[in-house]
C-alpha atoms as a PDB file:
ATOM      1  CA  UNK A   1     124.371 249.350 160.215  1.00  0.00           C
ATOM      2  CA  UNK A   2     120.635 248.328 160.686  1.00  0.00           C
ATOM      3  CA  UNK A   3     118.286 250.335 162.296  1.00  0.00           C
ATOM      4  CA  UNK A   4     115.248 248.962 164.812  1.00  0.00           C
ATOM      5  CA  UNK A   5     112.485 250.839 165.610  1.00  0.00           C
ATOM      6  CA  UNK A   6     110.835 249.890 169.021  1.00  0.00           C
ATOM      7  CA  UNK A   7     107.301 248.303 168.543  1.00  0.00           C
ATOM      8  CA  UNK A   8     105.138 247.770 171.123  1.00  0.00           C
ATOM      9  CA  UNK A   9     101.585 246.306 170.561  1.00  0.00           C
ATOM     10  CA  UNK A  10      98.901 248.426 169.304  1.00  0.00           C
ATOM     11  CA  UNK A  11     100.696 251.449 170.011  1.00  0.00           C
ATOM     12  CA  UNK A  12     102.631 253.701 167.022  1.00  0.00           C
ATOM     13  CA  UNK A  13     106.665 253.197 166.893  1.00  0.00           C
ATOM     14  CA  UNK A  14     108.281 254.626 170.501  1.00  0.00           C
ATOM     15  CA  UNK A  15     112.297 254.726 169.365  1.00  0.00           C
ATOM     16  CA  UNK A  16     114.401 254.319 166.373  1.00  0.00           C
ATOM     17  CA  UNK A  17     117.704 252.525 167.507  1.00  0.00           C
ATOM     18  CA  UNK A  18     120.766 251.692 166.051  1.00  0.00           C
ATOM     19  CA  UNK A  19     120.964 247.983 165.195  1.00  0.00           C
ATOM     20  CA  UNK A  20     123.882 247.438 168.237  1.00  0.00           C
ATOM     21  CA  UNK A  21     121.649 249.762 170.553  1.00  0.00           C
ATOM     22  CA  UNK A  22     121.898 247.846 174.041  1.00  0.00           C
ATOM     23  CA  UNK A  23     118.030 248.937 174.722  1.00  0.00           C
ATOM     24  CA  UNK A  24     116.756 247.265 171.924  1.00  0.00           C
ATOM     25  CA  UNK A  25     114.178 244.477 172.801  1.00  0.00           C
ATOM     26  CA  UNK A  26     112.259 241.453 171.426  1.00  0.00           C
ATOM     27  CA  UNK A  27     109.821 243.994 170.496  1.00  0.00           C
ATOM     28  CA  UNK A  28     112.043 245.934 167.484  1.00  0.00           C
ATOM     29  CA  UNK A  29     111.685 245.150 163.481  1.00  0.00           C
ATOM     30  CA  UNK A  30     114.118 245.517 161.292  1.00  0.00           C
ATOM     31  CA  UNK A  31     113.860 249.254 159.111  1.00  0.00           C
ATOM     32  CA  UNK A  32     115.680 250.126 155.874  1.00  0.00           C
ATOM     33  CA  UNK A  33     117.837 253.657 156.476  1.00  0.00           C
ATOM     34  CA  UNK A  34     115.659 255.284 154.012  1.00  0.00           C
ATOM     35  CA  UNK A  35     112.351 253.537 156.569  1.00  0.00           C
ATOM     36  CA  UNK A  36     114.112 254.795 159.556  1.00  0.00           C
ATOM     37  CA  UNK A  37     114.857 258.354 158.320  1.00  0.00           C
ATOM     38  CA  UNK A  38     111.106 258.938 157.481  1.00  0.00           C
ATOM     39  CA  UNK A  39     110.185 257.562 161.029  1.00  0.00           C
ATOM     40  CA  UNK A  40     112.493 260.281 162.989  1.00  0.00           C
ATOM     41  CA  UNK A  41     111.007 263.037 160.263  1.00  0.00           C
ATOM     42  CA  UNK A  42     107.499 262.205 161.319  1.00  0.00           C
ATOM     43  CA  UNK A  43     108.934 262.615 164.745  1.00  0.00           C
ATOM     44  CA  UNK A  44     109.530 259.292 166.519  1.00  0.00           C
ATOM     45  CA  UNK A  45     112.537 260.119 168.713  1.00  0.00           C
ATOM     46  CA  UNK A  46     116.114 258.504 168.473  1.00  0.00           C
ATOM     47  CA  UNK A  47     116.728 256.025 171.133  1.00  0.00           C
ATOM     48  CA  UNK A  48     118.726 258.351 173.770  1.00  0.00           C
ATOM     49  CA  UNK A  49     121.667 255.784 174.535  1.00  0.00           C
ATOM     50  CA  UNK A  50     122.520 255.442 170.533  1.00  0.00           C
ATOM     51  CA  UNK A  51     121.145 258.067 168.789  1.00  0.00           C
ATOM     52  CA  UNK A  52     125.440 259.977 169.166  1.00  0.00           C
ATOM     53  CA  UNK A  53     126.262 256.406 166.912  1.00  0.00           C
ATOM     54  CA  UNK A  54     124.964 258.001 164.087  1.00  0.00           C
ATOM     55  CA  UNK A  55     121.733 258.641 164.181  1.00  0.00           C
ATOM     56  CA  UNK A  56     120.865 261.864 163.212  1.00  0.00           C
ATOM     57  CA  UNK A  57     119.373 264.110 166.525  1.00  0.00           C
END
């Protein structure tokens, strides 16, 4: 499954989704598992609505 983290402009990453998250947005780049698990360990949040699709919390 690929992983999206929310980007917006000029501002650090907001949410790392699920790659079939229905909040994702034209605004999310493509992460490697190993890209997204190093994002939530420096503390950007799951995305709320996927994060129970495997994810970890």
């Amino acid at each position: 499954m690929a992983l999206v983290v929310r980007l917006t402009l000029g501002c650090p990453p907001f949410r790392v989704h699920a790659g079939d998250c229905r909040d994702t947005a034209k605004r999310c780049a493509p992460l490697s598992a190993e890209e997204a698990r190093q994002a939530l360990a420096e503390g950007v949040p799951a995305c709320p609505h996927c994060r129970s699709a495997g994810l970890p919390q």
